[in-house]
C-alpha atoms as a PDB file:
ATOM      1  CA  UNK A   1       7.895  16.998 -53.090  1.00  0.00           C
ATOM      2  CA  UNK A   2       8.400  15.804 -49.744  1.00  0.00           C
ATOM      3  CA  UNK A   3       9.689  12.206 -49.070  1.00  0.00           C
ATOM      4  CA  UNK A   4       7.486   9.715 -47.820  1.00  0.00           C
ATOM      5  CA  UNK A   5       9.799   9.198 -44.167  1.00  0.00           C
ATOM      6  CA  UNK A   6       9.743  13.290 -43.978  1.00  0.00           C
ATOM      7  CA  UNK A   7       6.239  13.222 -44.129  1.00  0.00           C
ATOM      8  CA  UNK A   8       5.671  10.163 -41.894  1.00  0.00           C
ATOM      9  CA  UNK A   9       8.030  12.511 -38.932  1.00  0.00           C
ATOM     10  CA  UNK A  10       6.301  15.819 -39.684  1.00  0.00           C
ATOM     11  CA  UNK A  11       3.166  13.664 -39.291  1.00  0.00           C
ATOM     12  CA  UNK A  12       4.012  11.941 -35.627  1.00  0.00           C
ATOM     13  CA  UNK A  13       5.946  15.469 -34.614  1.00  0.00           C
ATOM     14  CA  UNK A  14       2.690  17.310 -35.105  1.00  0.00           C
ATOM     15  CA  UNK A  15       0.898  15.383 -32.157  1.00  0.00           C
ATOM     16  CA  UNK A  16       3.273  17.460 -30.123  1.00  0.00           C
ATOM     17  CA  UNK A  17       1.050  19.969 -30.484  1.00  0.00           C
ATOM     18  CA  UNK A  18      -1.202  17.744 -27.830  1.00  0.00           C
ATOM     19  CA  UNK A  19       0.735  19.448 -25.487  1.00  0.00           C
ATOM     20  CA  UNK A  20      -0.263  22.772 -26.082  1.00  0.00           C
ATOM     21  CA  UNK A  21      -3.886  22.254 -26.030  1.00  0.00           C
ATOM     22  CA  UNK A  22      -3.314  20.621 -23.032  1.00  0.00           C
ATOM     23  CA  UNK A  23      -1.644  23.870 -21.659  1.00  0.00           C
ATOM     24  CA  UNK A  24      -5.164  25.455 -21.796  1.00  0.00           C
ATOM     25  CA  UNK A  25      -6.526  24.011 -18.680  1.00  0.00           C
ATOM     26  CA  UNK A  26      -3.496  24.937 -17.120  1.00  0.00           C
ATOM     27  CA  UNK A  27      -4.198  28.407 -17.327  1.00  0.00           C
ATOM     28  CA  UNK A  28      -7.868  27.576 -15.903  1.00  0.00           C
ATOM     29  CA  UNK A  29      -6.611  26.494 -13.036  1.00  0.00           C
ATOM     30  CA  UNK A  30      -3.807  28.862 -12.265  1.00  0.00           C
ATOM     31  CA  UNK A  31      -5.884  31.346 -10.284  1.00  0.00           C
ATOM     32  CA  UNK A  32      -7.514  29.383  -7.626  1.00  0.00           C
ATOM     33  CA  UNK A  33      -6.224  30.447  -4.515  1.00  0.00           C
ATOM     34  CA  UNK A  34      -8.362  29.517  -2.061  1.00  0.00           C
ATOM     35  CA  UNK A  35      -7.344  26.715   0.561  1.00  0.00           C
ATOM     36  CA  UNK A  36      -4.071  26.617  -1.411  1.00  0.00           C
ATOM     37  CA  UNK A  37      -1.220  24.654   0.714  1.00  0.00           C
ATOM     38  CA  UNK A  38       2.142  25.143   1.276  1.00  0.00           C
ATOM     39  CA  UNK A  39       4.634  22.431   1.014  1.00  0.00           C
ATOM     40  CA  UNK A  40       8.284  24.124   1.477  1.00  0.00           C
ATOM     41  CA  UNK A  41      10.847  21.845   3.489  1.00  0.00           C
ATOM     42  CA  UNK A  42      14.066  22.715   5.258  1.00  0.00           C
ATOM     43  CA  UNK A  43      15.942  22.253   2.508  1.00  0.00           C
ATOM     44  CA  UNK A  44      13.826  24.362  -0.085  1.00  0.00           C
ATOM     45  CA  UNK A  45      14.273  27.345   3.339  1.00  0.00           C
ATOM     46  CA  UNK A  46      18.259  26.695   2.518  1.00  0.00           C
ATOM     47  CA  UNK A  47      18.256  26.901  -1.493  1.00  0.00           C
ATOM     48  CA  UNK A  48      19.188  30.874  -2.439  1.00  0.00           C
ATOM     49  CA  UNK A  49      17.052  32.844  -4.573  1.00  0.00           C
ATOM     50  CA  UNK A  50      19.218  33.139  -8.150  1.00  0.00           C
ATOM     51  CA  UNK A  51      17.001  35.064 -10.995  1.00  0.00           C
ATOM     52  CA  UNK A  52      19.162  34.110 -13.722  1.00  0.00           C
ATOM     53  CA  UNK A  53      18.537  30.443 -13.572  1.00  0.00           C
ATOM     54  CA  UNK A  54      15.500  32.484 -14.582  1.00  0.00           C
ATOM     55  CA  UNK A  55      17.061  31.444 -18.430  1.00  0.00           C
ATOM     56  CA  UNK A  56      16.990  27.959 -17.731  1.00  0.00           C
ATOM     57  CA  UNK A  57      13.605  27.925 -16.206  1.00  0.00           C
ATOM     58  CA  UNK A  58      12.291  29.708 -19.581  1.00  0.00           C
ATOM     59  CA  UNK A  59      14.755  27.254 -21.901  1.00  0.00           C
ATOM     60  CA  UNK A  60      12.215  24.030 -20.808  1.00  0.00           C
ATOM     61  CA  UNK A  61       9.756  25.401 -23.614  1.00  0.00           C
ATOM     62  CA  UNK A  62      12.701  24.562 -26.253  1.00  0.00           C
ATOM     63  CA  UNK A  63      14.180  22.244 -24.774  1.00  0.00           C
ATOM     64  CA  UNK A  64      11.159  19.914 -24.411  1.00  0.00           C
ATOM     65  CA  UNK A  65      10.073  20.080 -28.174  1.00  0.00           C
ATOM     66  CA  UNK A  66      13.773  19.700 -29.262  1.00  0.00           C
ATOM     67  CA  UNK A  67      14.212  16.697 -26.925  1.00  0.00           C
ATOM     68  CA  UNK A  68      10.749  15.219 -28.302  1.00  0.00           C
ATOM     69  CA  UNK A  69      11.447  16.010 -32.065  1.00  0.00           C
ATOM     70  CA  UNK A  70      14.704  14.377 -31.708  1.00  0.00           C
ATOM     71  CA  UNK A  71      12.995  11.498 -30.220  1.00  0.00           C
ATOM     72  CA  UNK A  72      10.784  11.215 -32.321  1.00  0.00           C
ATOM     73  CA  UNK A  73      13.514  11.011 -35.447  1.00  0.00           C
ATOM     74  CA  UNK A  74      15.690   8.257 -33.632  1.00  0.00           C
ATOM     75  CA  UNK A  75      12.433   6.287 -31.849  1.00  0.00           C
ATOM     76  CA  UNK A  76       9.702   6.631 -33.225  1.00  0.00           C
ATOM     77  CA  UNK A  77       7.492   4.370 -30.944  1.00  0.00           C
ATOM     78  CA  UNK A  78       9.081   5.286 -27.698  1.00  0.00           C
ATOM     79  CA  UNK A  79       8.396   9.366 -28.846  1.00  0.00           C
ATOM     80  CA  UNK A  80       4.749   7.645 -28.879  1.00  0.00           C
ATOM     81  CA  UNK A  81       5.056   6.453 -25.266  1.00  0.00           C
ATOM     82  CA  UNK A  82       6.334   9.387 -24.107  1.00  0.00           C
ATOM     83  CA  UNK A  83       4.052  11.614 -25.209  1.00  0.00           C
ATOM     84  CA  UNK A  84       1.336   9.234 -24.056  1.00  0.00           C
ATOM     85  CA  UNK A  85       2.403   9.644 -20.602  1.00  0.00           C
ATOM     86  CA  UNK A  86       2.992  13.216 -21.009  1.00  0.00           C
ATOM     87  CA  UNK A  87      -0.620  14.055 -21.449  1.00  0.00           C
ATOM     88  CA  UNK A  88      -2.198  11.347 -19.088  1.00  0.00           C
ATOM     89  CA  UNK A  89      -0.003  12.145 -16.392  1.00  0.00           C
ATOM     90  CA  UNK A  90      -1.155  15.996 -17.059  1.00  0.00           C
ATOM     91  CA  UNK A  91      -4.542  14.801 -16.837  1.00  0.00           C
ATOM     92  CA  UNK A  92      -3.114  13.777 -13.062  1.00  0.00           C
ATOM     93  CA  UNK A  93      -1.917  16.868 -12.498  1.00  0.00           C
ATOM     94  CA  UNK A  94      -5.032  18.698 -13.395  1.00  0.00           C
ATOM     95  CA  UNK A  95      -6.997  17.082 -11.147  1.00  0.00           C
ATOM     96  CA  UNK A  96      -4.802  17.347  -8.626  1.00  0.00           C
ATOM     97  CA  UNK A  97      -4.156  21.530  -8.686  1.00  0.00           C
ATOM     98  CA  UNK A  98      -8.182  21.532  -8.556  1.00  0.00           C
ATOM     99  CA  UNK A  99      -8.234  19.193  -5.528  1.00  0.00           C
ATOM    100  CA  UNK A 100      -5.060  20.002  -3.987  1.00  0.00           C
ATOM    101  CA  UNK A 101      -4.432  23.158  -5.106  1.00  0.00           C
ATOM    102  CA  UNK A 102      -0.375  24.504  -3.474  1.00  0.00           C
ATOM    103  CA  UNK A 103       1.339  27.498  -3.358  1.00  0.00           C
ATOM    104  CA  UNK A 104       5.022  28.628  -3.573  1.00  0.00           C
ATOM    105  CA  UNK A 105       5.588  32.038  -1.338  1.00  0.00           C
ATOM    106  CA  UNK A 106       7.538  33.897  -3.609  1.00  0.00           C
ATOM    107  CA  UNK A 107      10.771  36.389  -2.751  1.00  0.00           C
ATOM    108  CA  UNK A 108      10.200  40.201  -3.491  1.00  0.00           C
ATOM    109  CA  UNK A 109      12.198  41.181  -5.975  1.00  0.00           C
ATOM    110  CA  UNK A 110      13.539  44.312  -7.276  1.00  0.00           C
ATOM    111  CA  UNK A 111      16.136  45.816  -9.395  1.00  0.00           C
ATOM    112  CA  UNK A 112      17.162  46.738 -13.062  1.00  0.00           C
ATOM    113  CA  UNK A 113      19.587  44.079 -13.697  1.00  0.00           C
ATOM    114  CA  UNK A 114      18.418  41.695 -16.319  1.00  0.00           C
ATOM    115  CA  UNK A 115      18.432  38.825 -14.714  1.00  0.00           C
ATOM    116  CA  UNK A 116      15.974  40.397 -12.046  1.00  0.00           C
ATOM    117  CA  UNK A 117      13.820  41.838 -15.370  1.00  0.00           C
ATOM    118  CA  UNK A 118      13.480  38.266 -16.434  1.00  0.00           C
ATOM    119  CA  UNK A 119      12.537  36.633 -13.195  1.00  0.00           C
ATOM    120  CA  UNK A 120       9.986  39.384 -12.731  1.00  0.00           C
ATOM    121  CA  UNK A 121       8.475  38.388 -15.865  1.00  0.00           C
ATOM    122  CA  UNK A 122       8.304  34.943 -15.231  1.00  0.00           C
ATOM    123  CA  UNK A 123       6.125  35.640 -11.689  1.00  0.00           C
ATOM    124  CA  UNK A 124       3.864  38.131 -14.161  1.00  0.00           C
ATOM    125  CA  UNK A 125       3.262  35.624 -16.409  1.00  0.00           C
ATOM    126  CA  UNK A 126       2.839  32.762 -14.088  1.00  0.00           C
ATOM    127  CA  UNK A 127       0.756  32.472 -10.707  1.00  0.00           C
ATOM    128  CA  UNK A 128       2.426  31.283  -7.849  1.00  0.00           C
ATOM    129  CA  UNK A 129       0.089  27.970  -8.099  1.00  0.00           C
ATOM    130  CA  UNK A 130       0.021  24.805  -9.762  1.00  0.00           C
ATOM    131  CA  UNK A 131       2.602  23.918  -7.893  1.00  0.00           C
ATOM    132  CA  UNK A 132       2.464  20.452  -6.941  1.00  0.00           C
ATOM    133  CA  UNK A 133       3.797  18.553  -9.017  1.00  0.00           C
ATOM    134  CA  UNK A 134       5.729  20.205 -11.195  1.00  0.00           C
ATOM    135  CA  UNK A 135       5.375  19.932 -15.082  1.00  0.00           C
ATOM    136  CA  UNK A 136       8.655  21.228 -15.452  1.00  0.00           C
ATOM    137  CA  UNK A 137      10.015  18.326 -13.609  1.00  0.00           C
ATOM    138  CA  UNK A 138       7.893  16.325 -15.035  1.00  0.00           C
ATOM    139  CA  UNK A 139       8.036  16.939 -19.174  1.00  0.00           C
ATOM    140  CA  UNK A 140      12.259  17.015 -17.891  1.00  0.00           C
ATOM    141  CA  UNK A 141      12.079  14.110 -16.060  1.00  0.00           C
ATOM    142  CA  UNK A 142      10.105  12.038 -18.981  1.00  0.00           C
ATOM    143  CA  UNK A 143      12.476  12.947 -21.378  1.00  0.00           C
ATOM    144  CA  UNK A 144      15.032  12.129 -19.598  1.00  0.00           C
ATOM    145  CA  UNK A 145      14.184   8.591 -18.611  1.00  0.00           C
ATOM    146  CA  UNK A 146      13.166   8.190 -22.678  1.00  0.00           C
ATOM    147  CA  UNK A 147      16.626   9.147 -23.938  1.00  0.00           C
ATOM    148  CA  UNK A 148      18.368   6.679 -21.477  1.00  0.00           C
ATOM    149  CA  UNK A 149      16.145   3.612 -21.785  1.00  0.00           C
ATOM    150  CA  UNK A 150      16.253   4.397 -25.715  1.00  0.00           C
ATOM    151  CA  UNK A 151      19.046   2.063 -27.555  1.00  0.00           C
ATOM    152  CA  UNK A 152      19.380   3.659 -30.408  1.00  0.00           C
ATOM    153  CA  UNK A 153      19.987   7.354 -28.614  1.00  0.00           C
ATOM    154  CA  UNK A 154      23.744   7.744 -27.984  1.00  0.00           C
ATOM    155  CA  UNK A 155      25.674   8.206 -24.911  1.00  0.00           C
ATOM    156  CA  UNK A 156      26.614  11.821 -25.623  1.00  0.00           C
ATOM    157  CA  UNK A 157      23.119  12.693 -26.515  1.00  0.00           C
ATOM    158  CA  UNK A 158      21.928  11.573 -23.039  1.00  0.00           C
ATOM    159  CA  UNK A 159      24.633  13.034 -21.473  1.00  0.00           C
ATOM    160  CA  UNK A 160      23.236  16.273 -22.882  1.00  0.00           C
ATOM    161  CA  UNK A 161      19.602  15.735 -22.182  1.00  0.00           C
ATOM    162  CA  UNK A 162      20.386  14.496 -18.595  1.00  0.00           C
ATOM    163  CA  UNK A 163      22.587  17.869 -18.019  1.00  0.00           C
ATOM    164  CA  UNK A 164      19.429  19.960 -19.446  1.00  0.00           C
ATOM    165  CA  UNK A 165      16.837  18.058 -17.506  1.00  0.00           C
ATOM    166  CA  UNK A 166      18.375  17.927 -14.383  1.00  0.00           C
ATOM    167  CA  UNK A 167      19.695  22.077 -14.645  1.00  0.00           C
ATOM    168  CA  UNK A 168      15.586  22.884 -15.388  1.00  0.00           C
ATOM    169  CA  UNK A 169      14.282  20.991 -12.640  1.00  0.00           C
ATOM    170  CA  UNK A 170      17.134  22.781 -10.054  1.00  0.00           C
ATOM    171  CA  UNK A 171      16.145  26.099 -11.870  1.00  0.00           C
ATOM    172  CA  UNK A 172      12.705  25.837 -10.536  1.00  0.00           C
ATOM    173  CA  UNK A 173      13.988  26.125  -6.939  1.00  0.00           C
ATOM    174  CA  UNK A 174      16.185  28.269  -7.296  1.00  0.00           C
ATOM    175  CA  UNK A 175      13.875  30.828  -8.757  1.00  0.00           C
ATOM    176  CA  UNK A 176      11.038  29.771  -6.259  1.00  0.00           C
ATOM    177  CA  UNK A 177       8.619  28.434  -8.631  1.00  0.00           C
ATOM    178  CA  UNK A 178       8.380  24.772  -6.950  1.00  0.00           C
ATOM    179  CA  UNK A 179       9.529  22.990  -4.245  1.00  0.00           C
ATOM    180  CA  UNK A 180      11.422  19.816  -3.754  1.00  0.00           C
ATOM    181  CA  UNK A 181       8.280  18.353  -3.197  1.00  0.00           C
ATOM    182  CA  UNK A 182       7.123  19.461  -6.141  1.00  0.00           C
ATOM    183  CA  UNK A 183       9.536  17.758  -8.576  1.00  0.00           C
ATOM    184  CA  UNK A 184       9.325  14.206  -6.401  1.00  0.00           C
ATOM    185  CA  UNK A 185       5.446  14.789  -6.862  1.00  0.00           C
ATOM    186  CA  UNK A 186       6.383  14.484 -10.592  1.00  0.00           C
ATOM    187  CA  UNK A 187       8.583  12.094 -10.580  1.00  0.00           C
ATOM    188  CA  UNK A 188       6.457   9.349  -8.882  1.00  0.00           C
ATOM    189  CA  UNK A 189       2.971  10.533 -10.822  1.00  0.00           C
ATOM    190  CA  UNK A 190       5.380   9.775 -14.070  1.00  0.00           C
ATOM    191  CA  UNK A 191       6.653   6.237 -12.636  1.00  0.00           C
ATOM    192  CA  UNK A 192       2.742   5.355 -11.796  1.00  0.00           C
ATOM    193  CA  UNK A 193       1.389   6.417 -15.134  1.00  0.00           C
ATOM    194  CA  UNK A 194       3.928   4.101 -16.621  1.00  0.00           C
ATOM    195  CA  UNK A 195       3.097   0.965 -14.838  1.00  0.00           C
ATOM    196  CA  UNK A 196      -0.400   2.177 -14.878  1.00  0.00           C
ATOM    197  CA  UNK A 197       0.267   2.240 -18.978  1.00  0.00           C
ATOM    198  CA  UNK A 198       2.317  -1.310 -19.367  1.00  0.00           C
ATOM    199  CA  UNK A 199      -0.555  -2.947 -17.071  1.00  0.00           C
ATOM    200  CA  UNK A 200      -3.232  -1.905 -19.735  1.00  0.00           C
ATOM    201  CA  UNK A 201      -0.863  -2.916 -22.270  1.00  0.00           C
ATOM    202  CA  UNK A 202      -0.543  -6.675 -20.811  1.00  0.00           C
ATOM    203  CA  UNK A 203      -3.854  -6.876 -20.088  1.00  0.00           C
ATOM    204  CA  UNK A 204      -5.278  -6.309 -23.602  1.00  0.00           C
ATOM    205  CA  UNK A 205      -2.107  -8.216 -24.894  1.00  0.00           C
ATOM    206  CA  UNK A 206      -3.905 -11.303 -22.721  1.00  0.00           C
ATOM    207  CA  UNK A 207      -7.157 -10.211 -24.196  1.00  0.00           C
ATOM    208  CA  UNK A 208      -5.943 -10.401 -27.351  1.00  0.00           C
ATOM    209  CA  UNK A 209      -4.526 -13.694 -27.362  1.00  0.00           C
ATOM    210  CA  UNK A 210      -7.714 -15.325 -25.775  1.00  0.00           C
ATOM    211  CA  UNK A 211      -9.725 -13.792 -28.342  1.00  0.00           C
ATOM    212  CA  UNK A 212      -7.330 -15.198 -31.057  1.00  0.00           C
ATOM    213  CA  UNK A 213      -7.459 -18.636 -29.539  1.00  0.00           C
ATOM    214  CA  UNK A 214     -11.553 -18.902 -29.067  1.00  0.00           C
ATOM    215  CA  UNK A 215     -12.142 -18.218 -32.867  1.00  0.00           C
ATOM    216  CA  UNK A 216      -8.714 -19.442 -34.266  1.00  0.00           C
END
């Protein structure tokens, strides 16, 4: 029989899965070409092409429900908030790749080696748009922030989480799937959702108490 706390986890780890339905509209919009913009910068023109960060682009699948289910063990209600402004902040994103769909021009690649093999099967298996902003930056980015404003997460677990997060989003320019731009993009929309989140929060805290005082 499984304990009561094991069941309680399993139970909160298993909205996780919002994630992946959330995935499907993804793949809805990642064909829509049309109109798509460009957003490279001078620096992004500078950054060399490496296809075996390729591995570290492919290790934020992983890496992101790791990082979650070990939030979700050491804080429970933060894994809550988190995952809250995961999937609102894809909402964002969503309507932003239909309205402001961007592209990333892509190197041409070619080669045997297996860090080429794996880079070509990331650009099979993903469309160069969706670009702006990044969820790779963003999911990283989220659980980043989480695991350093937690205090009950310790310093060498942030340490590692920081190092992960930070090596993703680089990956993602160095194998041309996003911009600088792109991970900024992510950054902010992740900041806004949060005060957009802690501003409903205090207003139905206020709500509350009014309603508490009228019929106390």
């Amino acid at each position: 029989m499984i304990d009561q706390p094991i069941k309680t986890y399993l139970r909160s780890l298993s909205l996780l899965g919002s994630l992946g339905i959330m995935g499907i509209f993804y793949t809805l919009l990642n064909g829509r070409s049309h109109g798509a913009f460009i957003l490279n910068s001078p620096i992004d023109q500078m950054i060399p092409v490496i296809p075996a960060m390729g591995i570290v682009y492919l290790g934020w699948y992983p890496f992101i429900f790791i990082a979650m289910a070990y939030l979700c063990w050491k804080d429970r209600q933060l894994y809550i908030r988190t995952l809250i402004t995961m999937n609102i902040s894809l909402i964002f994103c969503y309507l932003i790749y239909y309205y402001f769909q961007t592209s990333v021009p892509r190197p041409i690649v070619t080669g045997n080696s297996w860090d080429v093999l794996i880079l070509q099967y990331i650009y099979s298996q993903d469309q160069p748009f969706n670009c702006f902003p990044s969820i790779h930056a963003l999911h990283s980015y989220l659980v980043l922030r989480a695991a350093w404003i937690s205090k009950v997460i310790r310093k060498r677990a942030r340490i590692v989480i920081s190092i992960c997060s930070i090596l993703i989003i680089v990956s993602t320019f160095m194998i041309k799937q996003h911009v600088i731009y792109d991970a900024l993009g992510a950054i902010l929309l992740s900041e806004a959702v949060i005060l957009l989140l802690q501003a409903a929060l205090r207003i139905r805290k206020k709500a509350h108490i009014k309603w508490y005082e009228r019929y106390s």
